[in-house]
PDB file of N, CA and C in Angstrom:
ATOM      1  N   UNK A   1      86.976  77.211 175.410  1.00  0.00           N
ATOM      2  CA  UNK A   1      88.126  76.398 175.013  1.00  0.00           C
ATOM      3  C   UNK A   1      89.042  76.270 176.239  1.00  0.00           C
ATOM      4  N   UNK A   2      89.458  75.024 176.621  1.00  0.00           N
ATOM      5  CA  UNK A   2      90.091  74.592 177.464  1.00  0.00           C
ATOM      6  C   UNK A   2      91.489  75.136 177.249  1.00  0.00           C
ATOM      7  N   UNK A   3      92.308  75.334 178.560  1.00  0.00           N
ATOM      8  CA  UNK A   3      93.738  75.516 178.232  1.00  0.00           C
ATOM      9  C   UNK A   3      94.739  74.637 177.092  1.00  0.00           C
ATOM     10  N   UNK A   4      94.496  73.976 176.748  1.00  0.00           N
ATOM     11  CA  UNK A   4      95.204  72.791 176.462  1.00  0.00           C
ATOM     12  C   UNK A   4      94.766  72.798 175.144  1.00  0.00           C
ATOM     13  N   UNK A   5      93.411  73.118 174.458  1.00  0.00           N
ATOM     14  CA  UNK A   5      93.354  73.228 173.190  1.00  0.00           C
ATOM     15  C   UNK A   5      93.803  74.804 172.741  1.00  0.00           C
ATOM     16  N   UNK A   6      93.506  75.667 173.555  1.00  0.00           N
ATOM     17  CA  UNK A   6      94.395  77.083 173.271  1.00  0.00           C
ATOM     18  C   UNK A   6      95.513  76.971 172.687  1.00  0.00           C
ATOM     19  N   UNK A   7      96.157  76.174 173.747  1.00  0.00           N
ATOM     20  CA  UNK A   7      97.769  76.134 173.497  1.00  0.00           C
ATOM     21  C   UNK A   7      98.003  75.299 172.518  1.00  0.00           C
ATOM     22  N   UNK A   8      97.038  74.288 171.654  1.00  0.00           N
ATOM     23  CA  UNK A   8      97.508  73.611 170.779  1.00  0.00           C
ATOM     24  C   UNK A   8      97.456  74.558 169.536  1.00  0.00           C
ATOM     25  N   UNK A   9      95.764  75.265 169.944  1.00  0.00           N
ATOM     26  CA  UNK A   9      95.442  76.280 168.804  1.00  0.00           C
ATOM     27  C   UNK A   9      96.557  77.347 168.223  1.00  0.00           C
ATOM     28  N   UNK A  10      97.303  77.640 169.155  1.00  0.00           N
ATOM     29  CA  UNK A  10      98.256  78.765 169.091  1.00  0.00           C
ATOM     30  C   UNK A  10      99.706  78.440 168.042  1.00  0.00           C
ATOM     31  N   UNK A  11      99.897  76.618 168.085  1.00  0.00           N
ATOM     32  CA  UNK A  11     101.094  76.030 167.774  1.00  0.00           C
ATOM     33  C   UNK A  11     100.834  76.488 165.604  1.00  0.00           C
ATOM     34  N   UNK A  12     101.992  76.206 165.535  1.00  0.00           N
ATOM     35  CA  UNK A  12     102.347  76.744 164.037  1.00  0.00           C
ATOM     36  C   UNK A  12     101.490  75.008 163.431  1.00  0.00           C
ATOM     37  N   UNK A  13     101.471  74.859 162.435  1.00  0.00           N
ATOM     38  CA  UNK A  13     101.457  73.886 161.548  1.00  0.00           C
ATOM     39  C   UNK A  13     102.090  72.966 161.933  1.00  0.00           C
ATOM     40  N   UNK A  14     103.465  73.442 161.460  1.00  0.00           N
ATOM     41  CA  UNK A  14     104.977  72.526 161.635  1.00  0.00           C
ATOM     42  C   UNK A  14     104.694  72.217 162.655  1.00  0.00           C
ATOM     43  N   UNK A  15     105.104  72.607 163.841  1.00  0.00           N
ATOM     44  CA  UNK A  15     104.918  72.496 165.194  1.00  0.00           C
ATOM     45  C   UNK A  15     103.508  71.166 165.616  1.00  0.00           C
ATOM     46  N   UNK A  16     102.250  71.104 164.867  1.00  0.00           N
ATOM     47  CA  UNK A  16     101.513  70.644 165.312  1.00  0.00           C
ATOM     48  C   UNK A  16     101.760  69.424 164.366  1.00  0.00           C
ATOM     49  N   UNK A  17     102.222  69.302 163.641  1.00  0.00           N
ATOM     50  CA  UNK A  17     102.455  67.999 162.822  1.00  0.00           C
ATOM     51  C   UNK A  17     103.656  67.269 163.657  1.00  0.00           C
ATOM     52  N   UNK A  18     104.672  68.270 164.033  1.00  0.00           N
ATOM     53  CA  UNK A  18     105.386  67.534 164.927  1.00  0.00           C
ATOM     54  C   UNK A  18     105.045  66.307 165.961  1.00  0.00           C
ATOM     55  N   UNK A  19     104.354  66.948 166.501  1.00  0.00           N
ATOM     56  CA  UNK A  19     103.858  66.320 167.675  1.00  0.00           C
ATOM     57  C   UNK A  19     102.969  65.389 167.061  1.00  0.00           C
ATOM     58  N   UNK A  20     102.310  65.313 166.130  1.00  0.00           N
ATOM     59  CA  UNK A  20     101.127  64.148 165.623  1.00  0.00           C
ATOM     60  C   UNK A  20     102.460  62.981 165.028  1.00  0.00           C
ATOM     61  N   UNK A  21     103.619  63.280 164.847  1.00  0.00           N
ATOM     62  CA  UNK A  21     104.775  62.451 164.502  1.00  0.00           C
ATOM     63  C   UNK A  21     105.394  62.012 165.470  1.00  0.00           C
ATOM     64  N   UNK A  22     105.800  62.538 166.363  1.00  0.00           N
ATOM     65  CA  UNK A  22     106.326  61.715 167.589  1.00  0.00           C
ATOM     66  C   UNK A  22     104.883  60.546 168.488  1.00  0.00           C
ATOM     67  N   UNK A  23     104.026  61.218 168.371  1.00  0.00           N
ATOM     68  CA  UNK A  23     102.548  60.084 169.076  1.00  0.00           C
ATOM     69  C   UNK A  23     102.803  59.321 168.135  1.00  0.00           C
ATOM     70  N   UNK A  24     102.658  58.933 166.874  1.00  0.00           N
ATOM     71  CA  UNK A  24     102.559  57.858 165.769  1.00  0.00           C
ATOM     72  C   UNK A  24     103.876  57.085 165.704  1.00  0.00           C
ATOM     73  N   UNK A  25     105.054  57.647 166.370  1.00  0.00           N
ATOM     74  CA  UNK A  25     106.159  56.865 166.199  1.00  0.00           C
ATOM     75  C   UNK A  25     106.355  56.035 167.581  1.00  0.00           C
ATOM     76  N   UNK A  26     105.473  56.701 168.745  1.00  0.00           N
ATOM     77  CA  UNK A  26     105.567  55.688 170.465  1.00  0.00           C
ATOM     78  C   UNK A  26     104.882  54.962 170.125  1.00  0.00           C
ATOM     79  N   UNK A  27     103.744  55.389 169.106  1.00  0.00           N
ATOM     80  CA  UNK A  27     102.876  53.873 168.998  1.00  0.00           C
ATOM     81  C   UNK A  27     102.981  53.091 167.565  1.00  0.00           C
ATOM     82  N   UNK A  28     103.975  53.291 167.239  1.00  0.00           N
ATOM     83  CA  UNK A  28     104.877  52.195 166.090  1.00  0.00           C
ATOM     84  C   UNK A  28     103.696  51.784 165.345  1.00  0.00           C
ATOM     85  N   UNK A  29     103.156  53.402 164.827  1.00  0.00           N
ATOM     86  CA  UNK A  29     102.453  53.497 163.231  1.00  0.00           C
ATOM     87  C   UNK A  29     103.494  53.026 162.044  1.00  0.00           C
ATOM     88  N   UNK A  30     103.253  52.713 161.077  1.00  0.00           N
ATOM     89  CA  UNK A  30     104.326  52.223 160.222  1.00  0.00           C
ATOM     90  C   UNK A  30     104.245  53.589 159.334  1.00  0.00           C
ATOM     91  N   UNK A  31     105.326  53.774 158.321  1.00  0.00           N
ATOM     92  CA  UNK A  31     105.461  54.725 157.864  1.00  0.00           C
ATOM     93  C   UNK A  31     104.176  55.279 156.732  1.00  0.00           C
ATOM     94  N   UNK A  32     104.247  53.902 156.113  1.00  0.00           N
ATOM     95  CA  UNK A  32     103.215  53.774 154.691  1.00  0.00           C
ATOM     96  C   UNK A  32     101.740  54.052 155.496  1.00  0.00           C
ATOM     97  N   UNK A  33     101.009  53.344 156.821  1.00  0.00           N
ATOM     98  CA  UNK A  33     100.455  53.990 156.859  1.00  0.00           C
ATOM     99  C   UNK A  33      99.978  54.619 157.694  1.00  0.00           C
ATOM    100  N   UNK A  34     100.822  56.024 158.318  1.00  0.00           N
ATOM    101  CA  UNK A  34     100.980  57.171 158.387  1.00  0.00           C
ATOM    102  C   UNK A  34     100.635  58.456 157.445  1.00  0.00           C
ATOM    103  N   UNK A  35     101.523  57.573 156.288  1.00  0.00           N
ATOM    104  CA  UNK A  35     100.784  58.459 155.085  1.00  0.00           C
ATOM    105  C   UNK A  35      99.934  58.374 154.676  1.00  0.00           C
ATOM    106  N   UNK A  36      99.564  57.034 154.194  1.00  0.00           N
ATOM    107  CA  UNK A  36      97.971  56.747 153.473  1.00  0.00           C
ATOM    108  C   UNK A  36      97.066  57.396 154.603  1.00  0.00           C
ATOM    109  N   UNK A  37      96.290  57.246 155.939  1.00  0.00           N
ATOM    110  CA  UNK A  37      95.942  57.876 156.448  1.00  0.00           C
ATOM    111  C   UNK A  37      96.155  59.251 156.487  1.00  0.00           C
ATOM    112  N   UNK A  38      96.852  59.977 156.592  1.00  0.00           N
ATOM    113  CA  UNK A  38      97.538  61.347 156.219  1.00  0.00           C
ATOM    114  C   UNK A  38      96.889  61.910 154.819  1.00  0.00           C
ATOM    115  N   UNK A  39      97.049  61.455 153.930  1.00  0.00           N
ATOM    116  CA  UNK A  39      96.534  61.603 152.364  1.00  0.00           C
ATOM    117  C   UNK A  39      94.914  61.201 152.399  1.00  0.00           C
ATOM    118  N   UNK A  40      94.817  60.527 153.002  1.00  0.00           N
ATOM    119  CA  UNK A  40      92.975  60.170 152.825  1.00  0.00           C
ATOM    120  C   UNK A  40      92.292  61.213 153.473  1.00  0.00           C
ATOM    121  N   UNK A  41      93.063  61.966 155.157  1.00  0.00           N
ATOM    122  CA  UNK A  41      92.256  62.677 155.524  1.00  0.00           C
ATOM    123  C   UNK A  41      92.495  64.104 155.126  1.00  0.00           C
ATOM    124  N   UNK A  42      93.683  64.485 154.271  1.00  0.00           N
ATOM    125  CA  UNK A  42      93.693  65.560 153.240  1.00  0.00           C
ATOM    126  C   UNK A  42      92.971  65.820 152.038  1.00  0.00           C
ATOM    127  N   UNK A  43      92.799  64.679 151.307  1.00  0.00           N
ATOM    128  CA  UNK A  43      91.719  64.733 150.686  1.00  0.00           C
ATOM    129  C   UNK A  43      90.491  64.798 150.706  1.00  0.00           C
ATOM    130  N   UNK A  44      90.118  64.092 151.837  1.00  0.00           N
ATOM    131  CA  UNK A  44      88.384  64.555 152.598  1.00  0.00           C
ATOM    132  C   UNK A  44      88.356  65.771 152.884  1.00  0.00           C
ATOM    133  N   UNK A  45      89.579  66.242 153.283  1.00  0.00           N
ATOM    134  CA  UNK A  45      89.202  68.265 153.469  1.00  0.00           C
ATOM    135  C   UNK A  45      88.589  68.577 153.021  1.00  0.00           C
ATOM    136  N   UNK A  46      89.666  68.598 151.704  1.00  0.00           N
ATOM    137  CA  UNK A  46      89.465  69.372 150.775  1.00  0.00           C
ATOM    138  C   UNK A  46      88.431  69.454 150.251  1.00  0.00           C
ATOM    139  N   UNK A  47      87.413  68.217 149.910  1.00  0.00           N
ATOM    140  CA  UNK A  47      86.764  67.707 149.371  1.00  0.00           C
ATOM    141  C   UNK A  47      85.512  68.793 150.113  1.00  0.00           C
ATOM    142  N   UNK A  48      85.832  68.789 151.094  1.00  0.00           N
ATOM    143  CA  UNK A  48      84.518  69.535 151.936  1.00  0.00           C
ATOM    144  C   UNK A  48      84.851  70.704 151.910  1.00  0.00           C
ATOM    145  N   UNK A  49      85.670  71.557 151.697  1.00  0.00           N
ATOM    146  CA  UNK A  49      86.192  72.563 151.521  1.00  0.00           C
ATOM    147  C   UNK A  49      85.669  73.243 150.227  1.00  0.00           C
ATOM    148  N   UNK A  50      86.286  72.384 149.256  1.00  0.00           N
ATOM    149  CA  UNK A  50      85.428  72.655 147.239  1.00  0.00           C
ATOM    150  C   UNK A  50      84.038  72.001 147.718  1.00  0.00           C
ATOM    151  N   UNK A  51      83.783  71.475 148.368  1.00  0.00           N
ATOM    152  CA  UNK A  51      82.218  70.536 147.938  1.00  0.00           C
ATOM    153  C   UNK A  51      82.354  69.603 146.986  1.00  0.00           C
ATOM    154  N   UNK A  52      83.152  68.760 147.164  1.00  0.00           N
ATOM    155  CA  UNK A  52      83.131  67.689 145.775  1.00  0.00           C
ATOM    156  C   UNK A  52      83.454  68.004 144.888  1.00  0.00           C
ATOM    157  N   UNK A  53      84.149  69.111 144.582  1.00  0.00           N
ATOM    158  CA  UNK A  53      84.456  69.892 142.871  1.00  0.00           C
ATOM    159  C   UNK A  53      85.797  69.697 142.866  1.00  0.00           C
ATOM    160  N   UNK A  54      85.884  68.474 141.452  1.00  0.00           N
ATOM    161  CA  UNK A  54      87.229  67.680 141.735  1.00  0.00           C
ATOM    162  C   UNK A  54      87.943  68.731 140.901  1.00  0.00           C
ATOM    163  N   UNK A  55      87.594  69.215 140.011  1.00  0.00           N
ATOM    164  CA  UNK A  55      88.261  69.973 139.460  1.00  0.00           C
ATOM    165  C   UNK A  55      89.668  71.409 140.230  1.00  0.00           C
ATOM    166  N   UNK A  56      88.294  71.765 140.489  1.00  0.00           N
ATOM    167  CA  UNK A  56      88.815  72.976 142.197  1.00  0.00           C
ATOM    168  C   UNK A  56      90.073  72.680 142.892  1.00  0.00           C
ATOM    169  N   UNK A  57      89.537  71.041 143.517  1.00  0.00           N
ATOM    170  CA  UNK A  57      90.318  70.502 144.653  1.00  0.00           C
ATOM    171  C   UNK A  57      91.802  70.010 143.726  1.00  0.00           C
ATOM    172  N   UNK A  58      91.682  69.845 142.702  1.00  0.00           N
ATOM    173  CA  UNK A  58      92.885  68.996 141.584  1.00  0.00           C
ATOM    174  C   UNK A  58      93.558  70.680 142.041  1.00  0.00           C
ATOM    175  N   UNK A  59      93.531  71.559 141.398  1.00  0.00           N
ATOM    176  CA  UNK A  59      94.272  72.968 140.892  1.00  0.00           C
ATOM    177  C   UNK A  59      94.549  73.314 141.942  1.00  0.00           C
ATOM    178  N   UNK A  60      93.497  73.407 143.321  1.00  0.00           N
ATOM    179  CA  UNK A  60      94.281  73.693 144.652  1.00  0.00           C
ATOM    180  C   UNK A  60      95.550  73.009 145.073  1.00  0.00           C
ATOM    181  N   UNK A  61      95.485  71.365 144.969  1.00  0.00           N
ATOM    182  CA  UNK A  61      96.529  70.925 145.322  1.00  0.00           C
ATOM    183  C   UNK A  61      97.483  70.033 144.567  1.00  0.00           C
ATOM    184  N   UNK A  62      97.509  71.358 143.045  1.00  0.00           N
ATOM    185  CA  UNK A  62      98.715  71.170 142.139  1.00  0.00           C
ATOM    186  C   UNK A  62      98.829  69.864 141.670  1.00  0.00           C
ATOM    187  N   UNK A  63      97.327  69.022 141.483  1.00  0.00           N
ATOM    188  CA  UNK A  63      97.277  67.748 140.941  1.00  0.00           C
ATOM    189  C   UNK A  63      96.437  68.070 139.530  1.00  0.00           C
ATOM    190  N   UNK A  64      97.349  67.129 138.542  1.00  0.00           N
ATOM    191  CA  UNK A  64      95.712  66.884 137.785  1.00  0.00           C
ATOM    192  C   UNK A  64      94.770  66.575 138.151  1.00  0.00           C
ATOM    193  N   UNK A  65      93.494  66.795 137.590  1.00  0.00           N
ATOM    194  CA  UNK A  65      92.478  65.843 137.837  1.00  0.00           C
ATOM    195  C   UNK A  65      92.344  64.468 137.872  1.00  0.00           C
ATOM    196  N   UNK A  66      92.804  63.465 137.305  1.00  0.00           N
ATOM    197  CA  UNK A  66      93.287  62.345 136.784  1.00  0.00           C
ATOM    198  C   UNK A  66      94.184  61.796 138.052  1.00  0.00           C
ATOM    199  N   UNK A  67      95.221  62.154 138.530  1.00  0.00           N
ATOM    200  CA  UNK A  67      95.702  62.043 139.445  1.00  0.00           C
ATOM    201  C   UNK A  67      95.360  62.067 141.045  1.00  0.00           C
ATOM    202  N   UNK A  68      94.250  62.988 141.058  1.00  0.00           N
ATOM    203  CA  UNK A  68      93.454  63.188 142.438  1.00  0.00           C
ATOM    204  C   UNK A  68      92.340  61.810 141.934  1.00  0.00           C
ATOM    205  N   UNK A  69      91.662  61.987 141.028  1.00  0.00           N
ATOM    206  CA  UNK A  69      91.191  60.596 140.981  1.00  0.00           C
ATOM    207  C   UNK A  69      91.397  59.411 141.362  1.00  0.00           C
ATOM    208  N   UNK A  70      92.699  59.049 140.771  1.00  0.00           N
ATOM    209  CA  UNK A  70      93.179  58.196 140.952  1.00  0.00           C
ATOM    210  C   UNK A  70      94.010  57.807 142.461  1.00  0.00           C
ATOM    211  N   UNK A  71      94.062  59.032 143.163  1.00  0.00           N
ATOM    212  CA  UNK A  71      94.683  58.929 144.335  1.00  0.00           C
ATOM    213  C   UNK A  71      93.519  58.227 145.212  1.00  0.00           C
ATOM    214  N   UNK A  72      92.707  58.870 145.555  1.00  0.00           N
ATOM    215  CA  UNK A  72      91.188  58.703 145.657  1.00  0.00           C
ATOM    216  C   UNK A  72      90.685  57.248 145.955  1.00  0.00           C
ATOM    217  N   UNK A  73      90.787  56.523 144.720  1.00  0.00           N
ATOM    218  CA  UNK A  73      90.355  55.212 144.237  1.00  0.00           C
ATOM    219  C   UNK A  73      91.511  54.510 144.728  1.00  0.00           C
ATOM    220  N   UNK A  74      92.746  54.669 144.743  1.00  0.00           N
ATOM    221  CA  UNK A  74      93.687  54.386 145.718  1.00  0.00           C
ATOM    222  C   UNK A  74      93.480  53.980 147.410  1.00  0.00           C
ATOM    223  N   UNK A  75      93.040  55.075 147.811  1.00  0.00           N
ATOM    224  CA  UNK A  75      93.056  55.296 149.315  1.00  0.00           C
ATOM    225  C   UNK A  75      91.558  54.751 149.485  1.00  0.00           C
ATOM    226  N   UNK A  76      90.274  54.213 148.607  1.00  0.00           N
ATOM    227  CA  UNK A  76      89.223  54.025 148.700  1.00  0.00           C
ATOM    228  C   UNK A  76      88.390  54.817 149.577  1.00  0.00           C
ATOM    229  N   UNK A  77      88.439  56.671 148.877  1.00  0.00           N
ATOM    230  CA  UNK A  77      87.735  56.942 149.613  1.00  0.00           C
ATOM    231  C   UNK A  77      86.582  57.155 148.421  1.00  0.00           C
ATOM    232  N   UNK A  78      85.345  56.866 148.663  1.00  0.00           N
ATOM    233  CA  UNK A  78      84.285  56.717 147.979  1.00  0.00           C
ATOM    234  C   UNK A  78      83.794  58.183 147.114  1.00  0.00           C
ATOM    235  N   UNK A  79      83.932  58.984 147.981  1.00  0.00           N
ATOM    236  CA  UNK A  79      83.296  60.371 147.760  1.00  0.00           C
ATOM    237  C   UNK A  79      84.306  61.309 147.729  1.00  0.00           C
ATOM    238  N   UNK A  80      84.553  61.928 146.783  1.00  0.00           N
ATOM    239  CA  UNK A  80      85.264  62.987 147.136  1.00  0.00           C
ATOM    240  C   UNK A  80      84.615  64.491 146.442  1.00  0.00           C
TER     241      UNK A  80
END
């Protein structure tokens, strides 16, 4: 691992979201989608994380099921 991913590796969360917010704001990402991107690639985590077990992934992240569904079919991600 290169210096430079060390030092990213080392940064808190906060800290590393920071910085993914200031790059998206020099390059005049719009807000909406910032998030939709943001939310699509949280949900693919997860998704790989449970293995497709919507159920799992709903209770991990304090959604109904119904609601992660529907988020899902929202953001058109095919598979979750």
């Amino acid at each position: 691992m290169d210096k430079k991913a060390k030092d990213f590796a080392d940064l808190t969360i906060h800290q590393k979201m920071e910085a993914l917010l200031r790059e998206m704001v020099e390059k005049d990402i719009g807000f909406r989608d910032g998030l939709k991107e943001f939310q699509k690639l949280y949900l693919e985590a997860a998704s790989r994380k449970f293995k497709g077990n919507k159920s799992k992934m709903a209770e991990a992240l304090g959604l109904h099921r119904n609601t992660l569904h529907n988020k899902a079919k929202c953001l058109k991600i095919k598979r979750i």
